[in-house]
PDB file of N, CA and C in Angstrom:
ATOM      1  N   UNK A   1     150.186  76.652  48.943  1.00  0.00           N
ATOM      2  CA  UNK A   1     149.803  78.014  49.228  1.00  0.00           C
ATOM      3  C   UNK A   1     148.478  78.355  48.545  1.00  0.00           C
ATOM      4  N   UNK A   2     148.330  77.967  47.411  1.00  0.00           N
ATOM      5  CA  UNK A   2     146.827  78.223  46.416  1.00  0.00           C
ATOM      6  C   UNK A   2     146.145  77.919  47.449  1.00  0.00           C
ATOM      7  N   UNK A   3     146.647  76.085  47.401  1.00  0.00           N
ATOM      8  CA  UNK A   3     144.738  75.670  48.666  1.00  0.00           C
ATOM      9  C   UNK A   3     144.522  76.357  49.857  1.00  0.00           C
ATOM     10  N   UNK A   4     145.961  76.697  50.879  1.00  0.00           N
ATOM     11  CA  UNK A   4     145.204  77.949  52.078  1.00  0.00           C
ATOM     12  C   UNK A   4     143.945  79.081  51.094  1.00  0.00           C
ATOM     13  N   UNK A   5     144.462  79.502  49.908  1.00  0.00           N
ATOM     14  CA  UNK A   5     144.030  80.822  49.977  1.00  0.00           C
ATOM     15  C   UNK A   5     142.203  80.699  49.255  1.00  0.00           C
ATOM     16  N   UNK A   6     142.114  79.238  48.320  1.00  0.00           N
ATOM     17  CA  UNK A   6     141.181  78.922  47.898  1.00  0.00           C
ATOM     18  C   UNK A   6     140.254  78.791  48.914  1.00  0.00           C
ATOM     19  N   UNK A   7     140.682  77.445  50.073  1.00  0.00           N
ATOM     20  CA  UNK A   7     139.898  77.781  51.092  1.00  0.00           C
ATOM     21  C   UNK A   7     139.703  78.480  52.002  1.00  0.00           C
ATOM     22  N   UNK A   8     140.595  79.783  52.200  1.00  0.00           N
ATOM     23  CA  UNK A   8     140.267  81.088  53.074  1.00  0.00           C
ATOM     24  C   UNK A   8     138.836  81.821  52.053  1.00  0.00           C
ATOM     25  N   UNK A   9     139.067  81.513  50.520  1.00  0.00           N
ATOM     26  CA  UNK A   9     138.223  82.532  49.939  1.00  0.00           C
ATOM     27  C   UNK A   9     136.760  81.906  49.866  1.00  0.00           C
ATOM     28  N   UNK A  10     136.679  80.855  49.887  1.00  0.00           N
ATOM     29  CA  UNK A  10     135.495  79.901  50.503  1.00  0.00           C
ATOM     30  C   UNK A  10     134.637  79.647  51.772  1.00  0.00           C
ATOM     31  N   UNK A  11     135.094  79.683  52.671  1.00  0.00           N
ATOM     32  CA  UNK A  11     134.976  80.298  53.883  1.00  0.00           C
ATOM     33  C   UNK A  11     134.846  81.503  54.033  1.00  0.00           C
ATOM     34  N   UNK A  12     135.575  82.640  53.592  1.00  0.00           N
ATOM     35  CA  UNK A  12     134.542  84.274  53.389  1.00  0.00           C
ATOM     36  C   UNK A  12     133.370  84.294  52.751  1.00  0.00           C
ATOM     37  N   UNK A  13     133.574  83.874  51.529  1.00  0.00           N
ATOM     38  CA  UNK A  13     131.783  83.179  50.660  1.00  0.00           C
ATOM     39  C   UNK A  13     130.652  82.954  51.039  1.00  0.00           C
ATOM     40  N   UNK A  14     131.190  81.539  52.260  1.00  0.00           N
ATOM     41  CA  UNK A  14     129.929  81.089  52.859  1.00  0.00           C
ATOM     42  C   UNK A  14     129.514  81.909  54.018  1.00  0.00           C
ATOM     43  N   UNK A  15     130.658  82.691  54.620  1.00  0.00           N
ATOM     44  CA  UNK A  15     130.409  83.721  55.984  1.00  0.00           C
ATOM     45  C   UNK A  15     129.504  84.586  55.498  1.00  0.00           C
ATOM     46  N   UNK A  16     129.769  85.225  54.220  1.00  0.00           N
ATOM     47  CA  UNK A  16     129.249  86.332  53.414  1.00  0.00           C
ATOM     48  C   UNK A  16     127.814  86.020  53.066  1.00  0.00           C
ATOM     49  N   UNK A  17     127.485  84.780  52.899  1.00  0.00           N
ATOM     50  CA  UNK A  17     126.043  84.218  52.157  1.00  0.00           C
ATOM     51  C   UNK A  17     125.808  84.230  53.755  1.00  0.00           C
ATOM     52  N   UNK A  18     125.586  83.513  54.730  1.00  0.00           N
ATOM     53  CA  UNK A  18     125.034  83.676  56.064  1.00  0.00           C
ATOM     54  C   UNK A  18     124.782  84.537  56.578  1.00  0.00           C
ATOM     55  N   UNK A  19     125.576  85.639  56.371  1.00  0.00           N
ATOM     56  CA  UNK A  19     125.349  86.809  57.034  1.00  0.00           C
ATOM     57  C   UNK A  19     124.449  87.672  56.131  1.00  0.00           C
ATOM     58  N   UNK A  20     124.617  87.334  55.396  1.00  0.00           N
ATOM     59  CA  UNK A  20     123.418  88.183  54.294  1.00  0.00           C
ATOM     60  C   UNK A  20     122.107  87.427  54.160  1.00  0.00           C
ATOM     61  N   UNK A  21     121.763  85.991  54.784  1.00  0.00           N
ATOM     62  CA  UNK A  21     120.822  85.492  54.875  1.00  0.00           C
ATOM     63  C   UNK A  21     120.389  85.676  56.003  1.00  0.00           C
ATOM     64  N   UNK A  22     120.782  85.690  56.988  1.00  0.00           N
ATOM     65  CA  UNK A  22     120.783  85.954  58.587  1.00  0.00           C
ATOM     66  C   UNK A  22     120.278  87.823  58.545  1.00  0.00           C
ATOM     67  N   UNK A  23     120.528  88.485  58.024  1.00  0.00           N
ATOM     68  CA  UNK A  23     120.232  89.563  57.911  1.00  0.00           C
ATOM     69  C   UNK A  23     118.681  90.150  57.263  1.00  0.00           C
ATOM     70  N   UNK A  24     118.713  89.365  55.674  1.00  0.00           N
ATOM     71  CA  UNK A  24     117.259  89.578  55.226  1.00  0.00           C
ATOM     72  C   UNK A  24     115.988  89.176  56.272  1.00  0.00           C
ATOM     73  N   UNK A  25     116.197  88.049  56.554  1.00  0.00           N
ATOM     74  CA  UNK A  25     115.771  87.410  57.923  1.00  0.00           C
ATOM     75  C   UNK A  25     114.784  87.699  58.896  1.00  0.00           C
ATOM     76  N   UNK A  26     116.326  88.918  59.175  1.00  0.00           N
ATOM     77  CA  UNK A  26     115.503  90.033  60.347  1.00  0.00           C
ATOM     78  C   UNK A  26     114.833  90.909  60.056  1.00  0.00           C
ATOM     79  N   UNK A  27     115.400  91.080  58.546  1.00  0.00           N
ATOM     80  CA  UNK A  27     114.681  92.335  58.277  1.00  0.00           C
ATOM     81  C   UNK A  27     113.276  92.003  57.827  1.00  0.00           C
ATOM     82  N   UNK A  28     113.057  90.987  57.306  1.00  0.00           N
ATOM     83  CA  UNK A  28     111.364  90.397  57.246  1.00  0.00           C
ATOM     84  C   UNK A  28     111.011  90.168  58.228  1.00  0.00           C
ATOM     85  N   UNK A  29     111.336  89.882  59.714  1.00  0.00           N
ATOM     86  CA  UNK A  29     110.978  89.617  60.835  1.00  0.00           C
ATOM     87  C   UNK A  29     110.275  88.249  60.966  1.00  0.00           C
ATOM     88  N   UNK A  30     110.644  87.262  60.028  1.00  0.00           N
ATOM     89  CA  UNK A  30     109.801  86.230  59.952  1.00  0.00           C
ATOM     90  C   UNK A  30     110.636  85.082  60.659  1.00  0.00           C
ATOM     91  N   UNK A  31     110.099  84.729  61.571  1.00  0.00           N
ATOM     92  CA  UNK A  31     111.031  83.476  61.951  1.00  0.00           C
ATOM     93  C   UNK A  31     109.836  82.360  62.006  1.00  0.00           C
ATOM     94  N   UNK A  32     110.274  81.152  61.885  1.00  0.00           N
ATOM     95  CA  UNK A  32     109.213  80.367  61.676  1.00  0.00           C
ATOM     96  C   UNK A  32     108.652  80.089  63.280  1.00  0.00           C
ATOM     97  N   UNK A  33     109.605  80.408  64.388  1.00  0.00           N
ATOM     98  CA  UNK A  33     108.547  79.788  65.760  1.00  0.00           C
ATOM     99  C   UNK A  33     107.540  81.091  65.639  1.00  0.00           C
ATOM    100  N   UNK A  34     108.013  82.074  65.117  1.00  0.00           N
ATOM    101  CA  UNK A  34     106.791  83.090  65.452  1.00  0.00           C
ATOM    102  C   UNK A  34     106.122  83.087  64.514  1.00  0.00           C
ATOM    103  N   UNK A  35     105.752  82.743  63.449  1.00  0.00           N
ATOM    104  CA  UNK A  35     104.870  83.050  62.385  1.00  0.00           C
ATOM    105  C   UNK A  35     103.667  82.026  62.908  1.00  0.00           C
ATOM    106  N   UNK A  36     103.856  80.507  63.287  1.00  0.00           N
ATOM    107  CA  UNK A  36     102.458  80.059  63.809  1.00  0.00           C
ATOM    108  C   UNK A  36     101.894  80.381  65.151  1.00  0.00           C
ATOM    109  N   UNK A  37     101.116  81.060  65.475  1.00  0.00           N
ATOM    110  CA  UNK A  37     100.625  81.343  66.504  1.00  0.00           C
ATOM    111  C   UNK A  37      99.460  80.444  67.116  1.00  0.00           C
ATOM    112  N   UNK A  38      98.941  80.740  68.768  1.00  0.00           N
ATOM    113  CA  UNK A  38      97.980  80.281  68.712  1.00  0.00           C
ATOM    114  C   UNK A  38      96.886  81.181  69.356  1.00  0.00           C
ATOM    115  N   UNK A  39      95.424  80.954  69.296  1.00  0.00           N
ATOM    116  CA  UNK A  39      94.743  81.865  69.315  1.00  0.00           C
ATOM    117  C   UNK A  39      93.904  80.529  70.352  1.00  0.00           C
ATOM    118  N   UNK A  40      93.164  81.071  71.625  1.00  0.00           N
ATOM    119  CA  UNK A  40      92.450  80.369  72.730  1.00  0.00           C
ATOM    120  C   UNK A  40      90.867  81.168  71.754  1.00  0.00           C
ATOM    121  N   UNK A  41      89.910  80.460  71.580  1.00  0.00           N
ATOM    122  CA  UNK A  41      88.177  81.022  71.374  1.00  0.00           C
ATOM    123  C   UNK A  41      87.353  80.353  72.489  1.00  0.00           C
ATOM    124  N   UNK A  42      86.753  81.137  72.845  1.00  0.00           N
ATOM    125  CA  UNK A  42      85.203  80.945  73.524  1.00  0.00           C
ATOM    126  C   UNK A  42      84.445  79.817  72.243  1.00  0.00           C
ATOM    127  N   UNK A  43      84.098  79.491  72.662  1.00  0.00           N
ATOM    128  CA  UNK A  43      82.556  78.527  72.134  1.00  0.00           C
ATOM    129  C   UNK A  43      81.863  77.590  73.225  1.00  0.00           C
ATOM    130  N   UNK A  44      80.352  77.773  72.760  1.00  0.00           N
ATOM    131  CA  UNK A  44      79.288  77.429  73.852  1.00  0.00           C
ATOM    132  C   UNK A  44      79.692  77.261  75.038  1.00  0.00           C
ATOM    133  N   UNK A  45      79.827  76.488  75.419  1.00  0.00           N
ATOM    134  CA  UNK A  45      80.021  75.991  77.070  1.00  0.00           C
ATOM    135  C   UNK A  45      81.444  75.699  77.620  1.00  0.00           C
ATOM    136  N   UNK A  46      82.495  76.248  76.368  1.00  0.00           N
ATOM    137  CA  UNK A  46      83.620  76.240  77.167  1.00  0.00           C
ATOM    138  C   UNK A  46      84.902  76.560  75.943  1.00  0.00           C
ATOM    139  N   UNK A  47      85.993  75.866  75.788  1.00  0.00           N
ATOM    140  CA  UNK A  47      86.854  76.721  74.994  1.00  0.00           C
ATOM    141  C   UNK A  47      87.155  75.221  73.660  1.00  0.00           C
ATOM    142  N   UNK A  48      88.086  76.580  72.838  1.00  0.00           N
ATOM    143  CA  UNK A  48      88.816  75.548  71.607  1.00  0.00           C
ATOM    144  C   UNK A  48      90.163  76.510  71.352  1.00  0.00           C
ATOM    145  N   UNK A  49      90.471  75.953  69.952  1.00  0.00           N
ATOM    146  CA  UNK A  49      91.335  77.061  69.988  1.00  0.00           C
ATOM    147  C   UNK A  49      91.960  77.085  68.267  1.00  0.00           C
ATOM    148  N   UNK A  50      92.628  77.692  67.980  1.00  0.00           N
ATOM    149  CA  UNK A  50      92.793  78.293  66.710  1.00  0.00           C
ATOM    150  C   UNK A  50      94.469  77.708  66.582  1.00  0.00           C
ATOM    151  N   UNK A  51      94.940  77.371  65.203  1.00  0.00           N
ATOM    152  CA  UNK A  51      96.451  77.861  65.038  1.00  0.00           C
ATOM    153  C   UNK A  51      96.504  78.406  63.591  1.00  0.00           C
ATOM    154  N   UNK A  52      97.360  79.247  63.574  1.00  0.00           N
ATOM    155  CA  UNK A  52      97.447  80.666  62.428  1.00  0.00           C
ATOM    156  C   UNK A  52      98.477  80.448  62.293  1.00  0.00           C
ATOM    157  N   UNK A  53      99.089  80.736  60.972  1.00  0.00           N
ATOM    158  CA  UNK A  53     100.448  81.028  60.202  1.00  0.00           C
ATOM    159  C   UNK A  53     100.061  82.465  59.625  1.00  0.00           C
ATOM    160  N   UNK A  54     100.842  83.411  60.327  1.00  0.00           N
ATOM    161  CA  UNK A  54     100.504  84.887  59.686  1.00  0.00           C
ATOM    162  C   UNK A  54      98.790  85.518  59.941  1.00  0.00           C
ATOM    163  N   UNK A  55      98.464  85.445  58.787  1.00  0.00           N
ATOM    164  CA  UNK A  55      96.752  85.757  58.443  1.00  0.00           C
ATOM    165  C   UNK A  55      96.343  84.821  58.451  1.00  0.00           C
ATOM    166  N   UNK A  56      96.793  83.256  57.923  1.00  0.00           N
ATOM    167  CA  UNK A  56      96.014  82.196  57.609  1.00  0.00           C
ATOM    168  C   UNK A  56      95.763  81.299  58.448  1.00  0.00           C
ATOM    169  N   UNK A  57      94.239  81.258  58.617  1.00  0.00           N
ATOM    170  CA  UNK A  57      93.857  80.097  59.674  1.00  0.00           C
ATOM    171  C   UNK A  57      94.204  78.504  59.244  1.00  0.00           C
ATOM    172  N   UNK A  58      95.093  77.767  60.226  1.00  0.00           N
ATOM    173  CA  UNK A  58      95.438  76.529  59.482  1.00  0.00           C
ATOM    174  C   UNK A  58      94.678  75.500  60.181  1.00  0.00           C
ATOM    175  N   UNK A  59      94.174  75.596  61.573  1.00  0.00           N
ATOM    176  CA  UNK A  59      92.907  75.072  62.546  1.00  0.00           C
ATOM    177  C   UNK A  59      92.368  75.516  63.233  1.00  0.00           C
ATOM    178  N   UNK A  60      90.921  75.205  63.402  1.00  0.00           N
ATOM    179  CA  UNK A  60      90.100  75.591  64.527  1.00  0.00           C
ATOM    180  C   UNK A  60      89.502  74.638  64.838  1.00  0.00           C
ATOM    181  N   UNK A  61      90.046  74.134  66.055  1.00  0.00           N
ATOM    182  CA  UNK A  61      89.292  72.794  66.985  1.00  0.00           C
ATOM    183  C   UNK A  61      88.296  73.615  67.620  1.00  0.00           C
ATOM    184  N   UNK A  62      87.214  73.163  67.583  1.00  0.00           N
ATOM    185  CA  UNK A  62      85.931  73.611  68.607  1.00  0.00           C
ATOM    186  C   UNK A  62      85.589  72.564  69.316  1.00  0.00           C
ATOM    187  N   UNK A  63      86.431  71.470  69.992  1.00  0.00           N
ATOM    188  CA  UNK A  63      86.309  70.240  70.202  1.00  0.00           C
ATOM    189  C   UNK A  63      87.344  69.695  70.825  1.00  0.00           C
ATOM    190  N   UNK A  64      87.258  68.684  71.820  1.00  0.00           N
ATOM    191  CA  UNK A  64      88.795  68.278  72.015  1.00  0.00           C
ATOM    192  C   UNK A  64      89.015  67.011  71.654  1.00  0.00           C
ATOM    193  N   UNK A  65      90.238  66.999  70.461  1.00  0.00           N
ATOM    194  CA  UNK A  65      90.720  66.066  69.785  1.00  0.00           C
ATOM    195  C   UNK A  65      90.778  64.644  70.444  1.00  0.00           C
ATOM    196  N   UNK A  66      90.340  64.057  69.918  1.00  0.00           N
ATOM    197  CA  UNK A  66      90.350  62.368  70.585  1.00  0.00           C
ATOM    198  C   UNK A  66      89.287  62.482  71.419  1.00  0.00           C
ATOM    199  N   UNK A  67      88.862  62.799  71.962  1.00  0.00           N
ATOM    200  CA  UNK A  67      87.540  62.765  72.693  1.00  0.00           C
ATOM    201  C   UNK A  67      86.449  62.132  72.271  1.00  0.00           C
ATOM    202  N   UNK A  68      85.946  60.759  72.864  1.00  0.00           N
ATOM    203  CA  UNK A  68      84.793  60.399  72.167  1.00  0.00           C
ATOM    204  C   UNK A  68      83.805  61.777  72.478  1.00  0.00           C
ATOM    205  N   UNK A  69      82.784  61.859  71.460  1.00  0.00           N
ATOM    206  CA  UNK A  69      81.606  62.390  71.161  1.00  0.00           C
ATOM    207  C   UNK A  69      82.199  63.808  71.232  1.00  0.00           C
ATOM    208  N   UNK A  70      81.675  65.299  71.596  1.00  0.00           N
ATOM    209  CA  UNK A  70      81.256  66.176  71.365  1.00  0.00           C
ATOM    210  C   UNK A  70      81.826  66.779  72.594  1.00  0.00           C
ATOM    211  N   UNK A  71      82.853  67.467  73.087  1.00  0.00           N
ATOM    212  CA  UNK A  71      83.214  67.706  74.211  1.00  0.00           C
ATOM    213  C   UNK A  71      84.319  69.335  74.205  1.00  0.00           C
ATOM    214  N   UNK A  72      83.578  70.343  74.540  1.00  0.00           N
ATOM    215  CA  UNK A  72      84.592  71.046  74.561  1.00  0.00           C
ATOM    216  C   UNK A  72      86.021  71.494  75.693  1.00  0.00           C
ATOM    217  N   UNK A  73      86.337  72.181  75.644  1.00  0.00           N
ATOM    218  CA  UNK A  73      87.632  72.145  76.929  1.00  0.00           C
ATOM    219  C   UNK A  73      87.228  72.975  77.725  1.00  0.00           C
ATOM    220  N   UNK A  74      87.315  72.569  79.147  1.00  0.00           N
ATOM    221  CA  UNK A  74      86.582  72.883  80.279  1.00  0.00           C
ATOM    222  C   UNK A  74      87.598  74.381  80.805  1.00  0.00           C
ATOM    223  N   UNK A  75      88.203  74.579  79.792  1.00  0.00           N
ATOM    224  CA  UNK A  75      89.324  75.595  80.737  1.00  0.00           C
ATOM    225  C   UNK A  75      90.113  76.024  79.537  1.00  0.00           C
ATOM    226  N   UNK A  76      90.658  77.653  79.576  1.00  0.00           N
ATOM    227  CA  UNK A  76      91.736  78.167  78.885  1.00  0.00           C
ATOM    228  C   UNK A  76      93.066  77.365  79.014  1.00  0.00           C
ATOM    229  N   UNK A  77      93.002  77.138  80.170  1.00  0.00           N
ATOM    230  CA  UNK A  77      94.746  76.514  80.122  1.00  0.00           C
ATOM    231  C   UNK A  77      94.484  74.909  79.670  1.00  0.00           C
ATOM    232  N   UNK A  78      93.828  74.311  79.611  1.00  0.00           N
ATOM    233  CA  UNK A  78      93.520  72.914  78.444  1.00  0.00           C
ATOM    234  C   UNK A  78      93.325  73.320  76.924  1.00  0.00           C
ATOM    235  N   UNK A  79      92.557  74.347  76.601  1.00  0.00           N
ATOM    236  CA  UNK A  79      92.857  74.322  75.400  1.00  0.00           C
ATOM    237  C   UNK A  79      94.114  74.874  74.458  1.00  0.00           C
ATOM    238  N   UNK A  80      94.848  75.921  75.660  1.00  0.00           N
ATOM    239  CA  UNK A  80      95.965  76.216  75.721  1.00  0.00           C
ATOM    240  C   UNK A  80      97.602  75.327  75.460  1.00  0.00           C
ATOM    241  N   UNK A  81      97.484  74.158  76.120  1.00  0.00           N
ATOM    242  CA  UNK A  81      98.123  73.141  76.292  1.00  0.00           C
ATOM    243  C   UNK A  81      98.060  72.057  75.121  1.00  0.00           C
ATOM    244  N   UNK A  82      96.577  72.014  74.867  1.00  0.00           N
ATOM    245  CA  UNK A  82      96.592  71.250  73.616  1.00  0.00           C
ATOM    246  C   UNK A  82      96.933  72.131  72.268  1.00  0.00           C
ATOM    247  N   UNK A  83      97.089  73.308  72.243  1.00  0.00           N
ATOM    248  CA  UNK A  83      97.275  74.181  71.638  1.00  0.00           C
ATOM    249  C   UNK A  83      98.965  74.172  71.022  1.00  0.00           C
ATOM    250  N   UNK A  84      99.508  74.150  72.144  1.00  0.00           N
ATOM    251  CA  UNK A  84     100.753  74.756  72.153  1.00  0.00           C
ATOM    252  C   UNK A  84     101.638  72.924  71.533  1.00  0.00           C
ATOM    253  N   UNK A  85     101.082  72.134  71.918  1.00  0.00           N
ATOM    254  CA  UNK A  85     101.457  70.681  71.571  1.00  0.00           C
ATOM    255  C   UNK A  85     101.118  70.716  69.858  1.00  0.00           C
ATOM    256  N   UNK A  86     100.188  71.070  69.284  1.00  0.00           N
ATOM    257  CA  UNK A  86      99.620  71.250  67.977  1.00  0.00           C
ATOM    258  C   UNK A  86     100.707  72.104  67.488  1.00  0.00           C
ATOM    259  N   UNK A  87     101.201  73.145  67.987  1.00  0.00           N
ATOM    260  CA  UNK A  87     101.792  74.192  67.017  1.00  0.00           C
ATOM    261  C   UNK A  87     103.566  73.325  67.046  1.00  0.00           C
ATOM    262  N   UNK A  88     103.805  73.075  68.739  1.00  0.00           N
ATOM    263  CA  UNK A  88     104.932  72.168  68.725  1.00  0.00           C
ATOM    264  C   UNK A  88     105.426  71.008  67.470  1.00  0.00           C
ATOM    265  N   UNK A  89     103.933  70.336  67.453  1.00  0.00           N
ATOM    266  CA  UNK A  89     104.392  69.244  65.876  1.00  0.00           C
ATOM    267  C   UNK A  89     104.285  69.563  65.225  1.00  0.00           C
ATOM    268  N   UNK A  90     103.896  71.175  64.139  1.00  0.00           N
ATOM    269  CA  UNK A  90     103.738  71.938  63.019  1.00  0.00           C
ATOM    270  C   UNK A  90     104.805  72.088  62.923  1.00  0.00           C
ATOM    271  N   UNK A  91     105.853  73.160  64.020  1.00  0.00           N
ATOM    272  CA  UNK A  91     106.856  73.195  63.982  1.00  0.00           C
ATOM    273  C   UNK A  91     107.824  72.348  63.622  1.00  0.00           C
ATOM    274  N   UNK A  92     107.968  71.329  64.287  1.00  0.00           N
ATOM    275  CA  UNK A  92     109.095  70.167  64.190  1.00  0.00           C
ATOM    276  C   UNK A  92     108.356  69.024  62.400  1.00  0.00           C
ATOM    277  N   UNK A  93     107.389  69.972  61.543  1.00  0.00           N
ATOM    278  CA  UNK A  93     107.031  68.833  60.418  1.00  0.00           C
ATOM    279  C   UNK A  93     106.177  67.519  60.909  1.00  0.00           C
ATOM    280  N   UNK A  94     105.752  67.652  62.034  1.00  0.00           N
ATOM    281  CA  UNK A  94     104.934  66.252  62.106  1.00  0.00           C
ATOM    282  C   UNK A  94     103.739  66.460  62.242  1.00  0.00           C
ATOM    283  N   UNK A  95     102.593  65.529  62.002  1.00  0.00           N
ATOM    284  CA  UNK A  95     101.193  65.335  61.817  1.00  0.00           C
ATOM    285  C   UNK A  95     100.956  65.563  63.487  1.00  0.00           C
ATOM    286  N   UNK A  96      99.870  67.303  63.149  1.00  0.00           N
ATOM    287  CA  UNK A  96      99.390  67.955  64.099  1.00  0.00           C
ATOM    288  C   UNK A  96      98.419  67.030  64.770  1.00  0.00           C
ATOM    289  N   UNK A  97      97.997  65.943  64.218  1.00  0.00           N
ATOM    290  CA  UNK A  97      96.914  64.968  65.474  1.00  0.00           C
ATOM    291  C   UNK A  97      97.083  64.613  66.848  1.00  0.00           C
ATOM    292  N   UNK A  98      96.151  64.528  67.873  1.00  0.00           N
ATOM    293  CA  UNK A  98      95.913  64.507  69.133  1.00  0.00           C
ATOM    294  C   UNK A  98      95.475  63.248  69.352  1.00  0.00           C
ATOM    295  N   UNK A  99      96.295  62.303  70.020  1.00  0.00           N
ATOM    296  CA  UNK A  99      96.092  61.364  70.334  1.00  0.00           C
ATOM    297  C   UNK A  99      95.310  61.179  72.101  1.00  0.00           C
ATOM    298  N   UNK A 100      94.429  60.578  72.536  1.00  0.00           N
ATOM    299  CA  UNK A 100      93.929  60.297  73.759  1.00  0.00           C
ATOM    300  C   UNK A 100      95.503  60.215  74.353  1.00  0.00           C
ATOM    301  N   UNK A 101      96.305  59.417  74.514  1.00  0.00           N
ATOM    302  CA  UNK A 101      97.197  59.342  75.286  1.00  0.00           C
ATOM    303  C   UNK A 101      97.863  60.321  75.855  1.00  0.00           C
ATOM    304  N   UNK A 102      97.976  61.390  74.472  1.00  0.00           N
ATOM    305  CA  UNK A 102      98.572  62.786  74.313  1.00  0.00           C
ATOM    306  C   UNK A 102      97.689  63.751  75.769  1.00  0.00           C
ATOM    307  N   UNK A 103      96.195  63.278  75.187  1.00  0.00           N
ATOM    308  CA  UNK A 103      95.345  64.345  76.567  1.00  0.00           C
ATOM    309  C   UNK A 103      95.545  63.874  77.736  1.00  0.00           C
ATOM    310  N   UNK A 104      95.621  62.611  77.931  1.00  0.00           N
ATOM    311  CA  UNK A 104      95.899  61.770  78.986  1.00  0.00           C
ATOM    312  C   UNK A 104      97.185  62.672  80.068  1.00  0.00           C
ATOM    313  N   UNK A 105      98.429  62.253  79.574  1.00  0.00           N
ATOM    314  CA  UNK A 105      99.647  63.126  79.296  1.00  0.00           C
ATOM    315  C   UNK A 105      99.597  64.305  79.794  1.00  0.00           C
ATOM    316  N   UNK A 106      98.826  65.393  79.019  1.00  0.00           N
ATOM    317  CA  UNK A 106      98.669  66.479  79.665  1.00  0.00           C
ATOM    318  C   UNK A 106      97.925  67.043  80.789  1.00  0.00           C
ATOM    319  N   UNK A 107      97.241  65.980  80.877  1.00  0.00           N
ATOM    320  CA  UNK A 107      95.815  65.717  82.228  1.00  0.00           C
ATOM    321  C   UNK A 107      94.679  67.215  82.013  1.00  0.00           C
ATOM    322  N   UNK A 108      94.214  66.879  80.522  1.00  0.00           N
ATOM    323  CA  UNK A 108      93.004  67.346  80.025  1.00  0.00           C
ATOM    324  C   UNK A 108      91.918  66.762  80.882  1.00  0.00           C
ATOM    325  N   UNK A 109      91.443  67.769  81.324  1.00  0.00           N
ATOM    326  CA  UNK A 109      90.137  67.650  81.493  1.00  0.00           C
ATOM    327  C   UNK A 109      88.997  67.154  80.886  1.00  0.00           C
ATOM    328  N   UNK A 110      88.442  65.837  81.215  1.00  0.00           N
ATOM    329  CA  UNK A 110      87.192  65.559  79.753  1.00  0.00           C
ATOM    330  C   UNK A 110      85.745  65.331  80.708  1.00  0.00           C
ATOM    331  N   UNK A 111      84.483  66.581  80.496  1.00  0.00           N
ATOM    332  CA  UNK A 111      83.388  65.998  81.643  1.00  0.00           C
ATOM    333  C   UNK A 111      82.955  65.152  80.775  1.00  0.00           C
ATOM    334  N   UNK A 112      82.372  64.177  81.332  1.00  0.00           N
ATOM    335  CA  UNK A 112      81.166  63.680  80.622  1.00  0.00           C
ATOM    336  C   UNK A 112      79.644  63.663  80.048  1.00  0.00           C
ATOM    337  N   UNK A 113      78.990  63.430  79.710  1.00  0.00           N
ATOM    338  CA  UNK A 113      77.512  64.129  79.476  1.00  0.00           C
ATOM    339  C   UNK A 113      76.724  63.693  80.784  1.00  0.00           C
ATOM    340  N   UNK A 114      76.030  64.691  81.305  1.00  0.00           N
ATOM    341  CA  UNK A 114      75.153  64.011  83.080  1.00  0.00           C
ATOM    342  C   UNK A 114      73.971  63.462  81.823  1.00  0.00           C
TER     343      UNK A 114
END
């Protein structure tokens, strides 16, 4: 009879700590998919793009990653895409780098120099 009641009072405990963690939570409004954002910028001849945690800028590609030489993204929805893949592996803890295969993959646009 003790152990039902030990572990009934253990199980209220941990309900009690969750729900009171689950609660502060909301009330900071911080959840981690929303705290990194991403931000699309204009630069020279075409786009890049930003990723933010809160206030803090954590990148600004003016460039598209893996790209030999100097190449910006020919379009909002490419830098968009590479964007959203960047914040995707922030999220999940893995190294935000852009592999060619990765642009490949997404069928980035890359012109070349005439």
């Amino acid at each position: 009879m003790k152990s039902i009641q030990k572990t009934s009072a253990i199980l209220i405990l941990i309900t009690l700590i969750l729900i009171g963690m689950l609660y502060l939570w909301e009330k900071e409004g911080r959840h981690p998919e929303s705290t990194i954002v991403t931000n699309i910028i204009k630069v020279n001849n075409g786009y890049g793009y930003q990723i933010l945690n809160g206030d803090s800028l954590l990148i600004e590609q003016k460039y598209i990653p893996a790209a030999v030489g100097i190449r910006h993204f020919v379009s909002r929805k490419d830098a968009q895409l590479v964007a959203e893949l960047v914040k995707y592996k922030l999220l999940k803890g893995k190294s935000p780098a852009i592999s060619a295969q990765e642009l490949n993959d997404l069928n980035i646009t890359i012109l070349m120099p005439q």
